[in-house]
PDB file of N, CA and C in Angstrom:
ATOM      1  N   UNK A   1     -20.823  80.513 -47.821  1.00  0.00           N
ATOM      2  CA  UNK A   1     -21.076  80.919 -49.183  1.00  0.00           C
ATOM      3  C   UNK A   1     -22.506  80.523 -49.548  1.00  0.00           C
ATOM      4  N   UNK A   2     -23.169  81.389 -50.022  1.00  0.00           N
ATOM      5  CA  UNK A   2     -24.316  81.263 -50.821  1.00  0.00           C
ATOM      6  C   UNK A   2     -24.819  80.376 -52.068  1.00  0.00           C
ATOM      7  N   UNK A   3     -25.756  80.106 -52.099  1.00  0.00           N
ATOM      8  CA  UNK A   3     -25.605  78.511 -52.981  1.00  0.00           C
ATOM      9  C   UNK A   3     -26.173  79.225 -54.105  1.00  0.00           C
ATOM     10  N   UNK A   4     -26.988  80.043 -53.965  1.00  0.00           N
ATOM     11  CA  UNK A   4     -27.443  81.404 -55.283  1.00  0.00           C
ATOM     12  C   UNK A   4     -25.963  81.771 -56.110  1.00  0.00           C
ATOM     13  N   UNK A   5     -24.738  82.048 -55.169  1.00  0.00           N
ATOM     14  CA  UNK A   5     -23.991  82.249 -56.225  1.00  0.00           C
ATOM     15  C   UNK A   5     -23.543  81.585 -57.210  1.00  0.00           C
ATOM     16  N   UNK A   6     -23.429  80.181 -56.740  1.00  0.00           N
ATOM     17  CA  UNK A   6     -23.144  79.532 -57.542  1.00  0.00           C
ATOM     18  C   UNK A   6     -23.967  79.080 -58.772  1.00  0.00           C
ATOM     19  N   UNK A   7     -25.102  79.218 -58.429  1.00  0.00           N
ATOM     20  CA  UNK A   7     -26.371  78.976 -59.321  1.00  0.00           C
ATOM     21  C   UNK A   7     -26.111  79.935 -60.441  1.00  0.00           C
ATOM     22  N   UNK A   8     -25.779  81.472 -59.906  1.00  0.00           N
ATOM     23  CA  UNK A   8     -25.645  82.669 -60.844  1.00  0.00           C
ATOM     24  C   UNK A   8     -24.718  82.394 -61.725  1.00  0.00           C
ATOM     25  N   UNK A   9     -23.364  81.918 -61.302  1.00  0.00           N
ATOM     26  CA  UNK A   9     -22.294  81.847 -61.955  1.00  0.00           C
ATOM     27  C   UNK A   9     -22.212  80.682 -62.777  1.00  0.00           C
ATOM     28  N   UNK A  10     -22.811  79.195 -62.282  1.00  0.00           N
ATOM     29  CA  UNK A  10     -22.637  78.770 -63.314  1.00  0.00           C
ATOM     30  C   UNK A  10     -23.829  79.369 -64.636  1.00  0.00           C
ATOM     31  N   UNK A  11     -25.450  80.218 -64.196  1.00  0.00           N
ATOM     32  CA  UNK A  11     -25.786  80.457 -65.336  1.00  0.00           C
ATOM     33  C   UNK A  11     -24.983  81.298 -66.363  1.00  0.00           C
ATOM     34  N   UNK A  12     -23.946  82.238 -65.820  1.00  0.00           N
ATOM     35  CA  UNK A  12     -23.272  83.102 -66.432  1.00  0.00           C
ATOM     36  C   UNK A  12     -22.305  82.176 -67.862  1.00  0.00           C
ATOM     37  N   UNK A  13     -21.682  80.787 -66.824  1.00  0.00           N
ATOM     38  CA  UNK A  13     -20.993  80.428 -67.922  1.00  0.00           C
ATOM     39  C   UNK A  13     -21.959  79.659 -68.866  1.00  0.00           C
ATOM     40  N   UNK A  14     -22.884  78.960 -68.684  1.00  0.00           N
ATOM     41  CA  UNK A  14     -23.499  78.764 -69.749  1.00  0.00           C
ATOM     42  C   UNK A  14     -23.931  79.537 -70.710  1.00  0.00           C
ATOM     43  N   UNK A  15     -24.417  80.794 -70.178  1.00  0.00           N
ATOM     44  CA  UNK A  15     -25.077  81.428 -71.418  1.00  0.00           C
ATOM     45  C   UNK A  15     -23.877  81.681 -72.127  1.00  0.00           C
ATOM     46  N   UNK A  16     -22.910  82.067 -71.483  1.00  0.00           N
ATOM     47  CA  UNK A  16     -21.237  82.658 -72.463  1.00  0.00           C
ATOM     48  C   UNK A  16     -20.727  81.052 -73.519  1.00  0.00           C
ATOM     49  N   UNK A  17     -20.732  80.284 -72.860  1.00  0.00           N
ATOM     50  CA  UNK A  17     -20.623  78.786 -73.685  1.00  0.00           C
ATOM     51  C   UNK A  17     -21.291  78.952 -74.557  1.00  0.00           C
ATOM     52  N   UNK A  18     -22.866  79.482 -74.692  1.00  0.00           N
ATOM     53  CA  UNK A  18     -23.677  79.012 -76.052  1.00  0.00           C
ATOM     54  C   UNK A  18     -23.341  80.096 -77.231  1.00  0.00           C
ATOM     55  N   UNK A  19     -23.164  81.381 -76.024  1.00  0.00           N
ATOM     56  CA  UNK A  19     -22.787  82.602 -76.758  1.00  0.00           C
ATOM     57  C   UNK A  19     -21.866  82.126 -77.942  1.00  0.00           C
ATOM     58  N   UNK A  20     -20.900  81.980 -77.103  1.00  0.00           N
ATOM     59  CA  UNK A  20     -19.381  81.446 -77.728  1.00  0.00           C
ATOM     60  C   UNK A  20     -19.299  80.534 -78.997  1.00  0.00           C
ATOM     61  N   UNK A  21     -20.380  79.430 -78.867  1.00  0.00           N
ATOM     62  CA  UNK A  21     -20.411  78.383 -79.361  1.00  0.00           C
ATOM     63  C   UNK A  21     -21.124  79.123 -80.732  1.00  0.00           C
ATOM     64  N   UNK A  22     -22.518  79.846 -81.290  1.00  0.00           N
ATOM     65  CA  UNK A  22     -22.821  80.097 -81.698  1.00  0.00           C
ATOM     66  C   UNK A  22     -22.095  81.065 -82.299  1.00  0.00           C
ATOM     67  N   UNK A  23     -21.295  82.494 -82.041  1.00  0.00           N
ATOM     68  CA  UNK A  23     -20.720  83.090 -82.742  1.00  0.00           C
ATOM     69  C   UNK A  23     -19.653  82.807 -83.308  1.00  0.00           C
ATOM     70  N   UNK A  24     -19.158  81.329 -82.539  1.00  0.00           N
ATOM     71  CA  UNK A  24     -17.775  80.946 -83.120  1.00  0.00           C
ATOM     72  C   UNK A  24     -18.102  80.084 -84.948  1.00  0.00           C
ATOM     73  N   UNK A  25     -19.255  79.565 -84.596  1.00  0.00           N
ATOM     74  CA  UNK A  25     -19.653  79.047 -86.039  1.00  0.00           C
ATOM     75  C   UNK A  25     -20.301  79.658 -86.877  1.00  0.00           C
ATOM     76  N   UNK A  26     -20.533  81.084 -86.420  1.00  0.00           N
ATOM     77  CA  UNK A  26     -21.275  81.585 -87.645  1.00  0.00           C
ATOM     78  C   UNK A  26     -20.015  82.913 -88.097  1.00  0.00           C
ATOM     79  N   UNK A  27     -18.767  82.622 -87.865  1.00  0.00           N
ATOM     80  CA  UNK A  27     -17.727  83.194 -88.201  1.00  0.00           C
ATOM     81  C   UNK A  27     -16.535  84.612 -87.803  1.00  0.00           C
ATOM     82  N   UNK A  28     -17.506  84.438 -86.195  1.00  0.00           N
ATOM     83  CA  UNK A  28     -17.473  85.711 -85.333  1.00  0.00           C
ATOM     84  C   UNK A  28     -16.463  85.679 -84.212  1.00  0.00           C
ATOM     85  N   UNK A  29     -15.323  84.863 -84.816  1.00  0.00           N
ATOM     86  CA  UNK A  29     -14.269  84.349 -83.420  1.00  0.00           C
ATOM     87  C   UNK A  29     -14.076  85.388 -82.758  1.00  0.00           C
ATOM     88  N   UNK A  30     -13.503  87.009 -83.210  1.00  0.00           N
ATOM     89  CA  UNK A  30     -13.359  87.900 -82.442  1.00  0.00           C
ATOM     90  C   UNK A  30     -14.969  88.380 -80.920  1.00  0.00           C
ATOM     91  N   UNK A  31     -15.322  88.572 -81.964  1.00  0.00           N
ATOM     92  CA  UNK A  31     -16.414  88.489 -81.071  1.00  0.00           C
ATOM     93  C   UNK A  31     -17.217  87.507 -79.449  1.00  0.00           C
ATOM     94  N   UNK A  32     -16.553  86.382 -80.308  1.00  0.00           N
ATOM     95  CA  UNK A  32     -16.607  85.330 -79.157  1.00  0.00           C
ATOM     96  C   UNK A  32     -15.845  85.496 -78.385  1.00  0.00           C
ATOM     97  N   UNK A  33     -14.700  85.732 -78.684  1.00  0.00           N
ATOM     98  CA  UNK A  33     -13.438  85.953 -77.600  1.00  0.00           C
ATOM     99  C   UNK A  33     -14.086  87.149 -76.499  1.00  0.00           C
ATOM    100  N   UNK A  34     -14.309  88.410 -77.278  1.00  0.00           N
ATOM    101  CA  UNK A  34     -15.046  89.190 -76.298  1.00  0.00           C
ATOM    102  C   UNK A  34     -16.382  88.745 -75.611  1.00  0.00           C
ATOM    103  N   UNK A  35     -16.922  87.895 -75.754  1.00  0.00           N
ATOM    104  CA  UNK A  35     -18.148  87.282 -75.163  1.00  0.00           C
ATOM    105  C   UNK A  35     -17.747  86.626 -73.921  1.00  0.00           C
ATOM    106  N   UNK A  36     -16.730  86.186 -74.270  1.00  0.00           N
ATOM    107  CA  UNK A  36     -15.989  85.323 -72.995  1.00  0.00           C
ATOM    108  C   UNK A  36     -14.881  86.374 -71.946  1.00  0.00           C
ATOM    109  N   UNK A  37     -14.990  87.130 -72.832  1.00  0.00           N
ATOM    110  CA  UNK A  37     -13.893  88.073 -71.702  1.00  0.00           C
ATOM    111  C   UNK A  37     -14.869  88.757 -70.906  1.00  0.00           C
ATOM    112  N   UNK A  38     -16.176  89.256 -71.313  1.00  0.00           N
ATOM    113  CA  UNK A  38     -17.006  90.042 -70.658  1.00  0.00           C
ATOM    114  C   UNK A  38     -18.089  88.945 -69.328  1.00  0.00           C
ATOM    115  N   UNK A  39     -18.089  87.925 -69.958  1.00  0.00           N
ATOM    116  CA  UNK A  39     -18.935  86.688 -69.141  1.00  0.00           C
ATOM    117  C   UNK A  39     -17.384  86.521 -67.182  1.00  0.00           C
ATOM    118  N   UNK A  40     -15.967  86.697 -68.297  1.00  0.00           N
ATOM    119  CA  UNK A  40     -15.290  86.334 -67.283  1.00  0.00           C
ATOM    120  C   UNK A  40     -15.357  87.558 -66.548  1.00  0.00           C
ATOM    121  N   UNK A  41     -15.747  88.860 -66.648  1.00  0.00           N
ATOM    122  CA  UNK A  41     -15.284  89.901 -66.693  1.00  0.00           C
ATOM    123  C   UNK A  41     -16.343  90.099 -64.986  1.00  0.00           C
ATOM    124  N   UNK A  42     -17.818  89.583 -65.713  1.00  0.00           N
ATOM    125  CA  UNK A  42     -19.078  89.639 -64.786  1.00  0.00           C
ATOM    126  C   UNK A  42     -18.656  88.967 -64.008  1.00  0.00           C
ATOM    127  N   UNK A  43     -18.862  87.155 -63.864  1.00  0.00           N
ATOM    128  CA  UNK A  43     -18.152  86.742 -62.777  1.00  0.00           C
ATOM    129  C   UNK A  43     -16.922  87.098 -61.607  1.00  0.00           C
ATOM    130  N   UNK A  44     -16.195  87.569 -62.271  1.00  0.00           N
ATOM    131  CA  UNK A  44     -15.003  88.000 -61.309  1.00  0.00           C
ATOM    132  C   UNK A  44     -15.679  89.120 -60.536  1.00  0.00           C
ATOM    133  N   UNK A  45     -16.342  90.118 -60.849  1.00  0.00           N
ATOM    134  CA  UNK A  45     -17.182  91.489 -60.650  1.00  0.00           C
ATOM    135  C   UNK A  45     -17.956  90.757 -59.110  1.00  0.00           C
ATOM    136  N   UNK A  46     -19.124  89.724 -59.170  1.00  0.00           N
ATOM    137  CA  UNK A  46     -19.511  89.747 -58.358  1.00  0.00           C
ATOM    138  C   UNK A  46     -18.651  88.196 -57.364  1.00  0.00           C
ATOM    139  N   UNK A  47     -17.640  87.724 -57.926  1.00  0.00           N
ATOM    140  CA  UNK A  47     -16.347  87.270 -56.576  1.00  0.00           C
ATOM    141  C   UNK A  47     -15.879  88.348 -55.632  1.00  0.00           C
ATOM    142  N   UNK A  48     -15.727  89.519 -56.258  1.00  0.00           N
ATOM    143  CA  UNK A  48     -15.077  90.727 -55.573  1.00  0.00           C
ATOM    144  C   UNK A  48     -16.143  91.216 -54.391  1.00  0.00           C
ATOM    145  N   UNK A  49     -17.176  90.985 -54.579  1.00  0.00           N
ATOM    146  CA  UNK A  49     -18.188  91.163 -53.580  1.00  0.00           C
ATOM    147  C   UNK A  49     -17.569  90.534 -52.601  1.00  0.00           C
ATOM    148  N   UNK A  50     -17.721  88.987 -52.699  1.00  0.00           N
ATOM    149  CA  UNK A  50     -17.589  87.676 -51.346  1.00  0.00           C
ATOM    150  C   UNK A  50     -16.307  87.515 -51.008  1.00  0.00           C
ATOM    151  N   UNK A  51     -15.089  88.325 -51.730  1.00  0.00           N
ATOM    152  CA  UNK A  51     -14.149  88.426 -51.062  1.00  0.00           C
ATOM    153  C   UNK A  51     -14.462  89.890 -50.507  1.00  0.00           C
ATOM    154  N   UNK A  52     -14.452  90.821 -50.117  1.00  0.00           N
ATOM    155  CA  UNK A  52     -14.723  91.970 -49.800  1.00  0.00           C
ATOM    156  C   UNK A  52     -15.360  91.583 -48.575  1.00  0.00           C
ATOM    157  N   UNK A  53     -16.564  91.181 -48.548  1.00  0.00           N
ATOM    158  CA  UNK A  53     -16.837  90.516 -47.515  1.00  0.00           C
ATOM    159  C   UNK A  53     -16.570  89.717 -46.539  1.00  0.00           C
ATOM    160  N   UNK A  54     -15.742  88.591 -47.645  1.00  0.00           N
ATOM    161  CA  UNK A  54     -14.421  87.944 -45.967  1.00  0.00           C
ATOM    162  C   UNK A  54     -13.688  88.299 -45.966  1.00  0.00           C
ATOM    163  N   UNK A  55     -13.161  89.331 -46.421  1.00  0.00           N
ATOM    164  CA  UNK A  55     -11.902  90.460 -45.407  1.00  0.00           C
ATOM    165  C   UNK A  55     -12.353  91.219 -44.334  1.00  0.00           C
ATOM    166  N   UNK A  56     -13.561  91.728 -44.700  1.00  0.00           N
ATOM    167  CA  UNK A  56     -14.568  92.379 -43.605  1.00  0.00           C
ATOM    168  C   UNK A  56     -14.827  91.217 -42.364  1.00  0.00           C
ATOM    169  N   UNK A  57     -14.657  90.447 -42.690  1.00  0.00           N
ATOM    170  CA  UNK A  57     -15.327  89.147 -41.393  1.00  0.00           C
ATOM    171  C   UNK A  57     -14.237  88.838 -40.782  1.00  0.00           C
ATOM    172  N   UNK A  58     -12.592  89.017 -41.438  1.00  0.00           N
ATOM    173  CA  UNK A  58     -11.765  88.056 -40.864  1.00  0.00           C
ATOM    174  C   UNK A  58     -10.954  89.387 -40.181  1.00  0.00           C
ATOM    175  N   UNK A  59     -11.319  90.850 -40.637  1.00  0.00           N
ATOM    176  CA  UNK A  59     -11.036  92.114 -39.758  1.00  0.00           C
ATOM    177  C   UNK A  59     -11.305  91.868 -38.455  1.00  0.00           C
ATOM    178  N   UNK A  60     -12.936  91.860 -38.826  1.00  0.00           N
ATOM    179  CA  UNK A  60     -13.501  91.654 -37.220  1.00  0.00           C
ATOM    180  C   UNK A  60     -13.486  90.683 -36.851  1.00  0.00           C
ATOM    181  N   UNK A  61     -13.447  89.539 -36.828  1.00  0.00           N
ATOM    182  CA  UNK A  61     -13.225  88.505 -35.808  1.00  0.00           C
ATOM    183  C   UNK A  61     -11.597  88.735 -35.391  1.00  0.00           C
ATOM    184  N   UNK A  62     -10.940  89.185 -36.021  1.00  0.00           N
ATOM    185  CA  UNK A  62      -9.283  89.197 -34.919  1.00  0.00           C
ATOM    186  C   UNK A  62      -9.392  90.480 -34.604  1.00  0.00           C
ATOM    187  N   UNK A  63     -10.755  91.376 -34.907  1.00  0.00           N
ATOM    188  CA  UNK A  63     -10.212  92.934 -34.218  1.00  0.00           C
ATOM    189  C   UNK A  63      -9.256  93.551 -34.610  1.00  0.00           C
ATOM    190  N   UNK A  64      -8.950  93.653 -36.154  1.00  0.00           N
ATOM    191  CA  UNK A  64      -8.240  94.607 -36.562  1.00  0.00           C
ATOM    192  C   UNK A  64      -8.380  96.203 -36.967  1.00  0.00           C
TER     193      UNK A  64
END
Protein backbone atom coordinates (compact mmCIF):
# COMPACT_ATOMS: atom_id res chain seq x y z
CA UNK A 1 0.00 0.00 0.00
CA UNK A 2 0.96 3.42 -0.84
CA UNK A 3 1.77 5.84 1.88
CA UNK A 4 0.24 8.81 -0.54
CA UNK A 5 -2.96 7.15 0.16
CA UNK A 6 -3.05 7.49 3.27
CA UNK A 7 -1.76 10.99 3.28
CA UNK A 8 -4.86 11.65 0.75
CA UNK A 9 -7.33 10.16 2.94
CA UNK A 10 -6.50 11.34 6.00
CA UNK A 11 -6.45 14.99 4.12
CA UNK A 12 -9.97 14.11 2.96
CA UNK A 13 -11.11 13.59 6.57
CA UNK A 14 -9.81 16.62 7.82
CA UNK A 15 -11.02 18.95 5.48
CA UNK A 16 -14.72 17.10 5.99
CA UNK A 17 -14.06 17.52 10.02
CA UNK A 18 -13.61 21.34 9.59
CA UNK A 19 -16.27 21.29 6.93
CA UNK A 20 -18.54 19.65 9.39
CA UNK A 21 -17.43 21.50 12.30
CA UNK A 22 -18.07 24.88 10.75
CA UNK A 23 -21.45 24.25 9.13
CA UNK A 24 -22.60 22.47 12.12
CA UNK A 25 -22.26 25.86 14.14
CA UNK A 26 -23.34 28.18 11.88
CA UNK A 27 -26.73 26.18 11.80
CA UNK A 28 -26.33 23.95 8.72
CA UNK A 29 -26.63 20.34 10.35
CA UNK A 30 -28.28 19.05 7.19
CA UNK A 31 -25.74 20.16 5.21
CA UNK A 32 -23.00 18.85 7.33
CA UNK A 33 -24.41 15.55 7.31
CA UNK A 34 -24.08 15.75 3.49
CA UNK A 35 -20.49 17.02 3.79
CA UNK A 36 -19.69 13.93 5.53
CA UNK A 37 -21.54 11.59 3.36
CA UNK A 38 -19.80 12.99 0.25
CA UNK A 39 -16.08 13.16 2.09
CA UNK A 40 -17.17 9.31 3.00
CA UNK A 41 -18.47 8.92 -0.35
CA UNK A 42 -14.73 10.13 -1.99
CA UNK A 43 -12.78 7.99 0.23
CA UNK A 44 -14.53 4.78 -0.33
CA UNK A 45 -14.33 5.84 -4.35
CA UNK A 46 -10.63 5.74 -4.32
CA UNK A 47 -10.47 2.24 -1.67
CA UNK A 48 -12.29 0.69 -4.64
CA UNK A 49 -9.27 1.37 -6.70
CA UNK A 50 -6.70 -0.72 -4.14
CA UNK A 51 -9.11 -3.27 -3.76
CA UNK A 52 -9.62 -3.74 -7.51
CA UNK A 53 -6.19 -3.98 -7.66
CA UNK A 54 -5.64 -6.80 -5.09
CA UNK A 55 -8.11 -8.90 -6.67
CA UNK A 56 -6.18 -8.36 -9.84
CA UNK A 57 -2.86 -9.50 -7.94
CA UNK A 58 -4.35 -12.34 -5.98
CA UNK A 59 -6.04 -13.59 -9.69
CA UNK A 60 -2.69 -13.75 -10.92
CA UNK A 61 -0.56 -15.02 -8.50
CA UNK A 62 -2.91 -18.35 -8.11
CA UNK A 63 -3.61 -18.18 -11.95
CA UNK A 64 -7.08 -17.79 -12.03
Amino acid sequence: MDVDLIFKIAAVGILVAVLNLVLARSGREEQAMMTTLAGLVVVLMMLVRQISDLFDLIKSLFSL
